[in-house]
Every structure is written in structure tokens, then in C-alpha cells.
N, C-alpha and C. Protein backbone atom coordinates (compact mmCIF):
# COMPACT_ATOMS: atom_id res chain seq x y z
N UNK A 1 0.84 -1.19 0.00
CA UNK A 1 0.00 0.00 0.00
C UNK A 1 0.88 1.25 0.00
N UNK A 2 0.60 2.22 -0.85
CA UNK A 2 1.41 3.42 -0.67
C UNK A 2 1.12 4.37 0.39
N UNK A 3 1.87 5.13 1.28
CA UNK A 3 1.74 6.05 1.76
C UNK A 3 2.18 7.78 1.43
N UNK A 4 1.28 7.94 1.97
CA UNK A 4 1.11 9.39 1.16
C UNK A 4 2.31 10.33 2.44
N UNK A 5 3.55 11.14 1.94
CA UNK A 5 4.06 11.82 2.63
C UNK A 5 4.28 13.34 2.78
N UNK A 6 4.35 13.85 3.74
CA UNK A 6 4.60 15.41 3.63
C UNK A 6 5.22 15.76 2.27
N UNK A 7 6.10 15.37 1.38
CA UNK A 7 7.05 16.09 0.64
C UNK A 7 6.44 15.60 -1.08
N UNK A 8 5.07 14.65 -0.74
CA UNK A 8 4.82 14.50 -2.08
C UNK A 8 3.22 14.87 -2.24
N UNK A 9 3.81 15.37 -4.24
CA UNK A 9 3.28 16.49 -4.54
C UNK A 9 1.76 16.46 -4.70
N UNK A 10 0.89 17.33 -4.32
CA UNK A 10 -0.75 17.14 -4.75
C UNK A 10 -0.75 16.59 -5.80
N UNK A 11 -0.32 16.28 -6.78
CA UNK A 11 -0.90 15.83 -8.54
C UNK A 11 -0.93 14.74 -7.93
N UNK A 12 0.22 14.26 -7.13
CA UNK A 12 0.72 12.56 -6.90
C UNK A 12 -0.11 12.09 -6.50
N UNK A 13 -0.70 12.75 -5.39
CA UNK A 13 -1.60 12.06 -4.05
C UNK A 13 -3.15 12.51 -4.93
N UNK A 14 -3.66 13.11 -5.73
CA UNK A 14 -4.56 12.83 -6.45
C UNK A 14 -4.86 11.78 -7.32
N UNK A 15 -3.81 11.63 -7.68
CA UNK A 15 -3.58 10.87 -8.90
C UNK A 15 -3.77 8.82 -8.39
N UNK A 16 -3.59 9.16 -7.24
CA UNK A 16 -3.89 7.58 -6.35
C UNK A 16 -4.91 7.64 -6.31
N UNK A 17 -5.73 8.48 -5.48
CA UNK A 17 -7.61 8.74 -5.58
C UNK A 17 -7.99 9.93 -5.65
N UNK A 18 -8.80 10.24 -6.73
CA UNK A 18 -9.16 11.58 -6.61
C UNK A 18 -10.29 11.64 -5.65
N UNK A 19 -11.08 10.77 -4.66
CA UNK A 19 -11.73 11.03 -3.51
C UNK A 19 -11.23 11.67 -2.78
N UNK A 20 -9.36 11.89 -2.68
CA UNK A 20 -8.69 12.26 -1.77
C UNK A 20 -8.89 13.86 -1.57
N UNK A 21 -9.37 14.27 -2.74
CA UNK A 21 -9.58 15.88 -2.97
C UNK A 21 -10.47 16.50 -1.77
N UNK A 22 -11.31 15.59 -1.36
CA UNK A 22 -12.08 15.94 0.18
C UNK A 22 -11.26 16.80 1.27
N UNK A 23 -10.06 15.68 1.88
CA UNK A 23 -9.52 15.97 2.03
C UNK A 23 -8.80 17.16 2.49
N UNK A 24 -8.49 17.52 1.51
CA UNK A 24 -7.29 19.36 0.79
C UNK A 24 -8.83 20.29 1.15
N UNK A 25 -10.17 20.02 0.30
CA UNK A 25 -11.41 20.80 0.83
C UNK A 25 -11.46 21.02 2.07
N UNK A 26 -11.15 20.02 3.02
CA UNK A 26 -11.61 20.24 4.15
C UNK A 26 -10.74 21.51 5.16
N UNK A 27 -9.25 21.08 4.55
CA UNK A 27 -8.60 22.95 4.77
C UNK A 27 -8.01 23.59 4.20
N UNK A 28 -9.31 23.64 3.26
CA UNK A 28 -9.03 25.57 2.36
C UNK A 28 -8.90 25.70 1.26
N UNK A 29 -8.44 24.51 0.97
CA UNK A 29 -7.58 24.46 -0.54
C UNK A 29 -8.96 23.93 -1.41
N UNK A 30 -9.57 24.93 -1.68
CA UNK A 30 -10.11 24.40 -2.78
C UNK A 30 -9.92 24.67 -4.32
N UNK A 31 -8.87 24.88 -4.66
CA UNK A 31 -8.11 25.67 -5.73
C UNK A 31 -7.34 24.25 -6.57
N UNK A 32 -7.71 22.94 -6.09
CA UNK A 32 -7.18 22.23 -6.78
C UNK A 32 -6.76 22.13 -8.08
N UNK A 33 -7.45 22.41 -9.27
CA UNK A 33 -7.98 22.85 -10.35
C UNK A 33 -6.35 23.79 -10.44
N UNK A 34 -5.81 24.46 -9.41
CA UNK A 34 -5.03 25.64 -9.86
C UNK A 34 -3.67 24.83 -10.33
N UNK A 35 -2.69 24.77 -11.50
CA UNK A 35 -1.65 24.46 -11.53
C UNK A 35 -0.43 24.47 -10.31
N UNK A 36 -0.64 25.45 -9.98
CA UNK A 36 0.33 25.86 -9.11
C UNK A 36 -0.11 25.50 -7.83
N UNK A 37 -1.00 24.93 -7.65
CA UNK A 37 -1.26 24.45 -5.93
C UNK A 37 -1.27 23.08 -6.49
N UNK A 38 -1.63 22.54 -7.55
CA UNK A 38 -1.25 20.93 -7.95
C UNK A 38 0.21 20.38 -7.63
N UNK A 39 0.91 21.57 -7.91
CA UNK A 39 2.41 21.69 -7.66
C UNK A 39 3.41 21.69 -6.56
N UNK A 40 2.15 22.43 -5.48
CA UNK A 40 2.94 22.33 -4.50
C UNK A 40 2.15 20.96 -3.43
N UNK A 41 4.04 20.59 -2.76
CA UNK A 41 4.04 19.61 -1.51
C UNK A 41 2.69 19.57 -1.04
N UNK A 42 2.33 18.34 -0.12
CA UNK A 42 1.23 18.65 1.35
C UNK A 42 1.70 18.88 1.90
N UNK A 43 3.37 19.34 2.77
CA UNK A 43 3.25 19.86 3.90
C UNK A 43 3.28 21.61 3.45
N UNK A 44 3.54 21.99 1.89
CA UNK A 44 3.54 23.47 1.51
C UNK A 44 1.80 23.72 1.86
N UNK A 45 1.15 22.94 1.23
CA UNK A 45 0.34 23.04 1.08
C UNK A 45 -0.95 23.65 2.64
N UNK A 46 -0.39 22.40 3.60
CA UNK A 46 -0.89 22.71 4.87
C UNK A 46 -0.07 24.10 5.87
N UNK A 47 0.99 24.53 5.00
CA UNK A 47 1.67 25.64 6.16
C UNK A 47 1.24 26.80 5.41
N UNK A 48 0.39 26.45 4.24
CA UNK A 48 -0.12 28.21 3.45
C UNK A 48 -1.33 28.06 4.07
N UNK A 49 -2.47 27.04 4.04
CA UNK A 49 -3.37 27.31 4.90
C UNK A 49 -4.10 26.43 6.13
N UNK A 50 -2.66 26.99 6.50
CA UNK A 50 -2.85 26.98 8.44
C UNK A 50 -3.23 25.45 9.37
N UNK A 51 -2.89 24.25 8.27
CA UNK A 51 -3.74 22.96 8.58
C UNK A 51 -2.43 22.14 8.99
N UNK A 52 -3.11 21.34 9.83
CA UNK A 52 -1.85 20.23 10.34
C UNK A 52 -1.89 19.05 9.77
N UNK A 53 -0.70 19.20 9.53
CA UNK A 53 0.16 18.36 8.15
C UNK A 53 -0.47 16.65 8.82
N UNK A 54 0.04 16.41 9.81
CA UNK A 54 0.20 15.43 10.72
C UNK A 54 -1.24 14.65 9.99
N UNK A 55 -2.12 15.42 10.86
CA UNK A 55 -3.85 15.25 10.80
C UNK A 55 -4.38 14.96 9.45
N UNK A 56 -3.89 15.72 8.55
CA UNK A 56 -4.34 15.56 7.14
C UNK A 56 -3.81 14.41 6.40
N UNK A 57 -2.40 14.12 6.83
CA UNK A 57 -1.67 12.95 6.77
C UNK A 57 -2.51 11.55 7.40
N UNK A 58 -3.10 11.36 8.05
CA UNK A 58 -3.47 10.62 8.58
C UNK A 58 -4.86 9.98 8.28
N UNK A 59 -5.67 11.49 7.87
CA UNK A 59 -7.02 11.05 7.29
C UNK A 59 -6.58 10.58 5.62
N UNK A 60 -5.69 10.84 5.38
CA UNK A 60 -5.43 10.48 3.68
C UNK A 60 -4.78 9.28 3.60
N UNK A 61 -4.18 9.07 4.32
CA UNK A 61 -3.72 7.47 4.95
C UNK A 61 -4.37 6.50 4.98
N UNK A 62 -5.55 6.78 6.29
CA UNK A 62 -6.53 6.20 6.62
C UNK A 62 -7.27 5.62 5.12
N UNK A 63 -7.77 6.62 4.65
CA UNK A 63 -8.75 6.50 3.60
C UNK A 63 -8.21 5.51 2.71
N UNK A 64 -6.99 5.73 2.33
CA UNK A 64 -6.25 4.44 1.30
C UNK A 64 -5.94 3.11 1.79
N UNK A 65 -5.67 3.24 2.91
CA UNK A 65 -5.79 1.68 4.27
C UNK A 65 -7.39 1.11 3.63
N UNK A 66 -8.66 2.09 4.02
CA UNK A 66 -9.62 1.24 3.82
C UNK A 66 -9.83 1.05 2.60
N UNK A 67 -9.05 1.31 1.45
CA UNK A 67 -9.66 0.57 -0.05
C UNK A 67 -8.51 -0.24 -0.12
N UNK A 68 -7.85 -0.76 0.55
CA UNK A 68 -6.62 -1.75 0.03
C UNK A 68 -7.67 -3.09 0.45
């Protein structure tokens, strides 16, 4: 099963499930769609808006645990 890490990039971690897009919605980022936030890291991603990396890490984790 892959795990999803701080240093890899939104396209990546979409690109495993795009259900995961919940997720990034749930803080802030709803700009997916934008090139340049596709681009950046999850932990860039969670220190522009204000979300813990950890937590978000964990529900995106989680979620791919239960479809394996």
C-alpha cells in the first residue's frame, strides 16, 4: 500500500484517488484545479493554509488503508 508523505506532490496524491480531494477541501484548498497548488508539496500546502500536516496525513492514509 502506498503512503502518502509530507514532501509529495498534490498531482501525486490525487492521482492515487481523486476522492482524496475531500480531504485538501476540508482545509481551504479548494483551488485544486489551480496548476500551481497541484504543484505544490502537502506539507507546503498545509503551512499556506494553516492545517496540520500530521492530521491531514493521517485522514489520507486512513482513507487508502480502507480501499486496500
Amino acid at each position: 500500500m502506498v503512503q502518502v508523505t509530507k514532501d509529495m506532490i498534490i498531482a501525486e496524491v490525487l492521482a492515487l484517488d481523486t476522492d482524496l480531494a475531500e480531504y485538501f477541501f476540508e482545509i481551504g484548498m479548494h483551488c485544486l484545479g489551480c496548476p500551481s497548488a497541484r504543484g505544490e508539496t502537502v506539507e507546503d500546502a498545509c503551512a499556506v493554509h494553516g492545517a496540520d500536516c500530521d492530521a491531514l496525513l493521517a485522514k489520507i492514509n486512513a482513507h487508502l488503508a480502507d480501499k486496500a
